[in-house]
Protein backbone atom coordinates (compact mmCIF):
# COMPACT_ATOMS: atom_id res chain seq x y z
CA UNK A 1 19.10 5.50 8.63
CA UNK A 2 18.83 2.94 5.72
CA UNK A 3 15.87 1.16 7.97
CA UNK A 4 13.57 4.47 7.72
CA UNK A 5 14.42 4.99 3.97
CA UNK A 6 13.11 1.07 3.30
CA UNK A 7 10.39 1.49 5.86
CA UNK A 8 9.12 4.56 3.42
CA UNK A 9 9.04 1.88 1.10
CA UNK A 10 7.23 -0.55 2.65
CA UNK A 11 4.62 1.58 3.86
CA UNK A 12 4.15 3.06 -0.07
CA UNK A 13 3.65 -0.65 -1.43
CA UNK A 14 1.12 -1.77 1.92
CA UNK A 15 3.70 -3.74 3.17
CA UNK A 16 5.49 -4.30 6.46
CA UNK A 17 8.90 -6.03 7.40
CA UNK A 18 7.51 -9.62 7.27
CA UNK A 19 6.17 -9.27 3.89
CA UNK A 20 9.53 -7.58 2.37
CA UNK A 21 11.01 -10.44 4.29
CA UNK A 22 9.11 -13.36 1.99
CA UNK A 23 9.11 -11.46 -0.72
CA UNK A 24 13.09 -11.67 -0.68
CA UNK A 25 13.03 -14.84 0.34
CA UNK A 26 15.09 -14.43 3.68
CA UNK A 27 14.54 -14.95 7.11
CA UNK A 28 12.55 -11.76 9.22
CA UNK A 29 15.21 -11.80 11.64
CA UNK A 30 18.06 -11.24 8.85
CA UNK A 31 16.33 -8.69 7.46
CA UNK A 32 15.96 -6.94 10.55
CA UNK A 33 19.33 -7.08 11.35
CA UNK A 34 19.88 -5.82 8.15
CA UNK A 35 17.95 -2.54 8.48
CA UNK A 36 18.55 -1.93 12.18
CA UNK A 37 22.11 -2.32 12.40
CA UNK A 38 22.46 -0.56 8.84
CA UNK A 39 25.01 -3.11 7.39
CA UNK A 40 23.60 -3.30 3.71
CA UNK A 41 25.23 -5.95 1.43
CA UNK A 42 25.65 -5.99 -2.29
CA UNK A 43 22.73 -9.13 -2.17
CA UNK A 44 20.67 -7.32 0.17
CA UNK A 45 20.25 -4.01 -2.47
CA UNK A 46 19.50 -6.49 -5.50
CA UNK A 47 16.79 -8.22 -3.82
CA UNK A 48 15.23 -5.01 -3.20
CA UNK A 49 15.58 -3.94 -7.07
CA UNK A 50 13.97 -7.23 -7.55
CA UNK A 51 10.90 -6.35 -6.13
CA UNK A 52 11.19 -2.32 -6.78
CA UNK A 53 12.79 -1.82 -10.51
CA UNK A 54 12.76 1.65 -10.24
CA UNK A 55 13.95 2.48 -6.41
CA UNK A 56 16.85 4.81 -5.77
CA UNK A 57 19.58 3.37 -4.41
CA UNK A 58 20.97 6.23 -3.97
CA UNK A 59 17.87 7.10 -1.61
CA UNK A 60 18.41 3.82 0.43
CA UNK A 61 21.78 3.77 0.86
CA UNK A 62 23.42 7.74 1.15
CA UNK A 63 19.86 9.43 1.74
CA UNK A 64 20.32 11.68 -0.97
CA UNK A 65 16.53 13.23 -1.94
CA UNK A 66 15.68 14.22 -5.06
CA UNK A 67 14.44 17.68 -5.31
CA UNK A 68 12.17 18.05 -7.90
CA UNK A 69 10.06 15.65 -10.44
CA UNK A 70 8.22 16.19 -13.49
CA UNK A 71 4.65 14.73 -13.57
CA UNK A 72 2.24 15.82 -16.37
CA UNK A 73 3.84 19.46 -16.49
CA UNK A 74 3.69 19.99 -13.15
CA UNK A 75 7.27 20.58 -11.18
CA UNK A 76 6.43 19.36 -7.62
CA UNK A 77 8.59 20.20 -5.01
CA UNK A 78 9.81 16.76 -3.32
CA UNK A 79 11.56 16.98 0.13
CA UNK A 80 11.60 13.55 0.92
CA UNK A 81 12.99 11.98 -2.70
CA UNK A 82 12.31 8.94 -4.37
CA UNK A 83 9.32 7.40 -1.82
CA UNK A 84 7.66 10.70 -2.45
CA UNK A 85 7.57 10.22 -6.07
CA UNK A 86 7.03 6.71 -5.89
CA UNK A 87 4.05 7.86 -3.93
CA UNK A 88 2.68 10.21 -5.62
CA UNK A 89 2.56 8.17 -8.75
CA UNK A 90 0.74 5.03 -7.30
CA UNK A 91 -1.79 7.78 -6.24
CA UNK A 92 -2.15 9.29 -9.96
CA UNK A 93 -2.61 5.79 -10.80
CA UNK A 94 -5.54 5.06 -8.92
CA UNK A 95 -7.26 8.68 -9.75
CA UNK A 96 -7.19 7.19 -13.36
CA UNK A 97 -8.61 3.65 -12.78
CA UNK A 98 -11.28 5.44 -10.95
CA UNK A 99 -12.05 8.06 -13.90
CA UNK A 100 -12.22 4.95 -16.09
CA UNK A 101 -14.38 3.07 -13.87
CA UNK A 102 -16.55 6.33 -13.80
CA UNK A 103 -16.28 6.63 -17.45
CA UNK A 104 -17.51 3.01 -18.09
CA UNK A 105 -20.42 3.73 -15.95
CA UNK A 106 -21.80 6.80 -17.22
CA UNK A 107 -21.75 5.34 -20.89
């Protein structure tokens, strides 16, 4: 269902519907309707590349997953597509502005 896909999203990014709601600029109750009744609209999926440049909309809208991404030579298995990867890579992001923090301290 297109709501669970975008609700992967959301919780990635520490968001819920409210803030995806004023982030698009539309009204929460629109944008429920949106994802609960799973009528998606041409205006609907730009707003959402708006805020997420590299989401699959492929992922939102069909469900298709993505079975396997390359990160730093390492082929990981990913059931659940794009959110997984999207996840994974905010984490490897934060490992290395802690190694740098470390870094800076231990000079």
């Amino acid at each position: 269902m297109l709501g669970d896909r975008v609700k992967k999203y959301l919780d990635i990014n520490g968001m819920n519907k409210r803030d995806l709601a004023n982030k698009i600029e539309v009204k929460e109750s629109l944008l429920s309707r949106w994802l609960n009744d799973d009528k998606i609209t041409a205006a609907f999926l730009y707003k959402l590349l708006t805020i997420w440049p590299d989401i699959d909309l492929n992922y939102i809208v069909k469900g298709d997953a993505i079975e396997e991404y390359e990160i730093k030579d390492t082929t990981l298995q990913v059931a659940e597509g794009e959110a997984k990867k999207n996840e994974i890579l905010f984490h490897t992001k934060q490992i290395d502005k802690h190694l740098k923090a470390i870094e800076t301290l231990t000079k």
